[in-house]
Protein backbone atom coordinates (compact mmCIF):
# COMPACT_ATOMS: atom_id res chain seq x y z
CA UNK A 1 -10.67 -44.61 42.13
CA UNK A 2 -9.53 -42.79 39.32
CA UNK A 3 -6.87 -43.93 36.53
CA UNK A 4 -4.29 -41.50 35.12
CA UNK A 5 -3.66 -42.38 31.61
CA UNK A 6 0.33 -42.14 31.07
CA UNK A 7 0.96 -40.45 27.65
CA UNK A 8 4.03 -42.94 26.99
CA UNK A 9 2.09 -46.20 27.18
CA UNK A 10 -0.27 -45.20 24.77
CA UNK A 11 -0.66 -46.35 20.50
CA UNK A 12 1.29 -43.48 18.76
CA UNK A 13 -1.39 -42.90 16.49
CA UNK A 14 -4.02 -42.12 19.26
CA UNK A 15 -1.31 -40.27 21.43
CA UNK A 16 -0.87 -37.80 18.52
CA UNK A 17 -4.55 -37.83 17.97
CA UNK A 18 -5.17 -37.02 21.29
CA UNK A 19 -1.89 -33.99 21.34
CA UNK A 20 -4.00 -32.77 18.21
CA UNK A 21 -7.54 -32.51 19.84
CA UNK A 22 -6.17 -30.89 22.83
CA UNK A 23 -3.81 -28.70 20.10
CA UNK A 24 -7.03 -27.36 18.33
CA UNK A 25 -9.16 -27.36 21.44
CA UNK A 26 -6.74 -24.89 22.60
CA UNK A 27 -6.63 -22.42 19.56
CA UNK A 28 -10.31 -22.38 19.63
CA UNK A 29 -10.55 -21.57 23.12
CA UNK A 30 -8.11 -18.61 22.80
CA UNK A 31 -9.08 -17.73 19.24
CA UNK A 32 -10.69 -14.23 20.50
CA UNK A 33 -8.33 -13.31 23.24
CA UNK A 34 -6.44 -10.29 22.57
CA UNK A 35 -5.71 -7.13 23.69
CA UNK A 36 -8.44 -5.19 23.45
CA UNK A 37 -6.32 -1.91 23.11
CA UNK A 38 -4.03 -3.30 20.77
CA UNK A 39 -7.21 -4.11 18.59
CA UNK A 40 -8.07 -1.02 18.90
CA UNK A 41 -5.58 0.61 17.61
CA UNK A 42 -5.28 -1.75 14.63
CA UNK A 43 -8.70 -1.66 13.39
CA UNK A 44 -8.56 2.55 14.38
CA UNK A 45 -5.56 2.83 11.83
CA UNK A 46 -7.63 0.86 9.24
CA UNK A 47 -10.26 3.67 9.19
CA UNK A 48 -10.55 7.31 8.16
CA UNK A 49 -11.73 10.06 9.76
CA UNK A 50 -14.78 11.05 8.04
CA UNK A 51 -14.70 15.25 8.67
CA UNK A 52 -12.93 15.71 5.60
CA UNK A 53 -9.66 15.94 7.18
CA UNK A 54 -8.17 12.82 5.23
CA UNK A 55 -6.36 11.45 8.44
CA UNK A 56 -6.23 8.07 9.91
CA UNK A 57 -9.21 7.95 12.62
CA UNK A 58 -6.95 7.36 15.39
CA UNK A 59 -4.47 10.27 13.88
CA UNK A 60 -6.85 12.87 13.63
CA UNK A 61 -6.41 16.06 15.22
CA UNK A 62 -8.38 18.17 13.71
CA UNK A 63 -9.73 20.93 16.65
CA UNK A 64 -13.32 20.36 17.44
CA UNK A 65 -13.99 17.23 15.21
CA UNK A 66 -17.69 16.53 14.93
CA UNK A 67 -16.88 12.59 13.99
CA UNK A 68 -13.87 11.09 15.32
CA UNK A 69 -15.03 11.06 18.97
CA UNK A 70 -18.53 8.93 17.74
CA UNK A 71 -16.28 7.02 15.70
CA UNK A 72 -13.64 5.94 18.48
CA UNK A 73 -16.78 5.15 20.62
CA UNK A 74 -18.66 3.10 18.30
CA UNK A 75 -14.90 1.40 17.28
CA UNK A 76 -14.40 0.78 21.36
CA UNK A 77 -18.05 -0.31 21.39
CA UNK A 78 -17.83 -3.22 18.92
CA UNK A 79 -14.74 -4.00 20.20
CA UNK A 80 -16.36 -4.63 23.51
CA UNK A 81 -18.97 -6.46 22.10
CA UNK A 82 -16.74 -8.70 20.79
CA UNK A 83 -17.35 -8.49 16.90
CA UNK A 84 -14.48 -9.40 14.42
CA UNK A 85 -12.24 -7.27 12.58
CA UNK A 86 -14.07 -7.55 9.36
CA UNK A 87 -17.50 -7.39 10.95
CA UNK A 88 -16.65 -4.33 12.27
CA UNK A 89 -15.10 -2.76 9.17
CA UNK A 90 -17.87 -3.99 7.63
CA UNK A 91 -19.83 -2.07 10.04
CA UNK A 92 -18.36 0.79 9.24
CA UNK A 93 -18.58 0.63 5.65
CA UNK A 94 -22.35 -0.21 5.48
CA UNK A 95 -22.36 3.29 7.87
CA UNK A 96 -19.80 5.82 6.61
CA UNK A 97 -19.43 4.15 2.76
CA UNK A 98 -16.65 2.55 1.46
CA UNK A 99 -13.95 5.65 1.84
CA UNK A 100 -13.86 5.00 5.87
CA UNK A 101 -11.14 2.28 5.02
CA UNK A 102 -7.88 3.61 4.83
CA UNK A 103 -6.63 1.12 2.16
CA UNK A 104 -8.60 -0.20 -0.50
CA UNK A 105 -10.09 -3.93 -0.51
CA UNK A 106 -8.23 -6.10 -2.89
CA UNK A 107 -11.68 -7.90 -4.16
CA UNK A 108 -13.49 -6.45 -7.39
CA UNK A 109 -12.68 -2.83 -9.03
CA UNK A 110 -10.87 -1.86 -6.08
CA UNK A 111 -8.14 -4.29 -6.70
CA UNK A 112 -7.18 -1.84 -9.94
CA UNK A 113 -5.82 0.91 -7.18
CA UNK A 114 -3.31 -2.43 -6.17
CA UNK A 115 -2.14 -2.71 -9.47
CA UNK A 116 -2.33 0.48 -11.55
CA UNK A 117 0.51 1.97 -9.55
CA UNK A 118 3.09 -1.10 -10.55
CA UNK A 119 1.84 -1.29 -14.03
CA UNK A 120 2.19 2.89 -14.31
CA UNK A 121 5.37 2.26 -12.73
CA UNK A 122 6.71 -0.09 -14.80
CA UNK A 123 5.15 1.23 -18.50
CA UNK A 124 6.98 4.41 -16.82
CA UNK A 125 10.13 2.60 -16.87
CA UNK A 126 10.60 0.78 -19.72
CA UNK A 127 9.49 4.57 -22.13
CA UNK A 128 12.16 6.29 -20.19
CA UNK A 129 14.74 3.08 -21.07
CA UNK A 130 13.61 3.46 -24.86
CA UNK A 131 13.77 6.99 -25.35
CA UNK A 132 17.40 6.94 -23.57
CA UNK A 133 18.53 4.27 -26.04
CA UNK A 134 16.78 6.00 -28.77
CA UNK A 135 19.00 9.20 -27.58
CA UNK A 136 22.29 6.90 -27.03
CA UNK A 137 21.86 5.43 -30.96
CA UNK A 138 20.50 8.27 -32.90
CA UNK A 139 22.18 8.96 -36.09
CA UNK A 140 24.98 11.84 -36.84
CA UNK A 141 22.96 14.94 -38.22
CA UNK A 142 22.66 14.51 -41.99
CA UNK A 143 24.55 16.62 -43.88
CA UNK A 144 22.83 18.31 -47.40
CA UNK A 145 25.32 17.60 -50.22
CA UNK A 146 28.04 16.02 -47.91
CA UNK A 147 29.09 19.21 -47.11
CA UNK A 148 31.39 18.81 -43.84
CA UNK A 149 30.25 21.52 -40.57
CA UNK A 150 33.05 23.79 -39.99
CA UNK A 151 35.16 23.33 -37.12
CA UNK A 152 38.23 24.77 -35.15
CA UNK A 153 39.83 27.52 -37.00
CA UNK A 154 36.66 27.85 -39.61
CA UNK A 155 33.85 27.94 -37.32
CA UNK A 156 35.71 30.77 -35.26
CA UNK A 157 36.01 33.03 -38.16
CA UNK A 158 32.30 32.38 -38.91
CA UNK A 159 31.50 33.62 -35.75
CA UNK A 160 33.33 36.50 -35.71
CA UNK A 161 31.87 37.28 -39.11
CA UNK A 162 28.20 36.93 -37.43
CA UNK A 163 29.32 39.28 -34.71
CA UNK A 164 30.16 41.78 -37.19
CA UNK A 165 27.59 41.74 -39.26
CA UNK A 166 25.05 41.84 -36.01
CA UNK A 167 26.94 44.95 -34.54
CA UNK A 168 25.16 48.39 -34.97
């Protein structure tokens, strides 16, 4: 005959040993299961298109492409085969180079096209701040011999002394 174990009568600690083993038993055993058309199109909006049209693989339209039907095949195909995301990226790069990825890695040199942006963005930031406070506090126009500018009444009879003289 067999036994049936009841859950409640076990030690805690093995009960919650046992709950984990059947926990990570289960995440192992559905670790690859996914939608193979919803994988597609993540992984296909990951890539380029490499016939110089400079659209997303699954995005390009471009009449008559020589490469983005091959490329949606050979995606499908590895897919199918079951390969990971990054082994099939990798795939791809070690085929069509390293522009084939639609964003850049964030390992190496390529992490500089993460971070130049911000940094361009922020040195852009704080020059514009400086020269408008440089603007905002700038001195009153100096003045040779403390002689005051004319204004009101003066000024308007110095211009209508230029206008004069300037009239043929």
């Amino acid at each position: 005959m067999h036994k049936i174990v009841n859950m409640n009568k076990l030690n805690p600690t093995l009960r919650r040993t046992l709950q984990c083993v059947i926990l990570c038993s289960a995440v192992f055993a559905f670790l690859g299961a996914g939608d193979p058309a919803s994988r597609f199109s993540d992984i296909g909006h990951q890539l380029m298109c490499i016939c110089g049209c400079h659209q997303v693989l699954l995005e390009c339209n471009h009449v008559g492409c020589p490469d983005s039907d091959s490329m949606r095949n050979e995606l499908m195909a590895s897919i199918t085969r079951g390969d990971s995301d990054s082994l099939i990226q990798q795939a791809f790069v070690q085929k069509y180079g390293p522009t084939v990825l639609a964003a850049p890695t964030t390992t190496g040199f390529n992490r500089t096209a993460w971070i130049v942006p911000f940094v361009a963005l922020a040195l852009g930031l704080v020059s514009v701040s400086a020269v408008v406070r440089a603007w905002k506090n700038r001195p009153a126009p100096a003045i040779a011999d403390g002689i005051k500018p004319p204004r009101g009444v003066e000024l308007e009879q110095f211009r209508e002394q230029a206008r004069k003289d300037t009239e043929l």
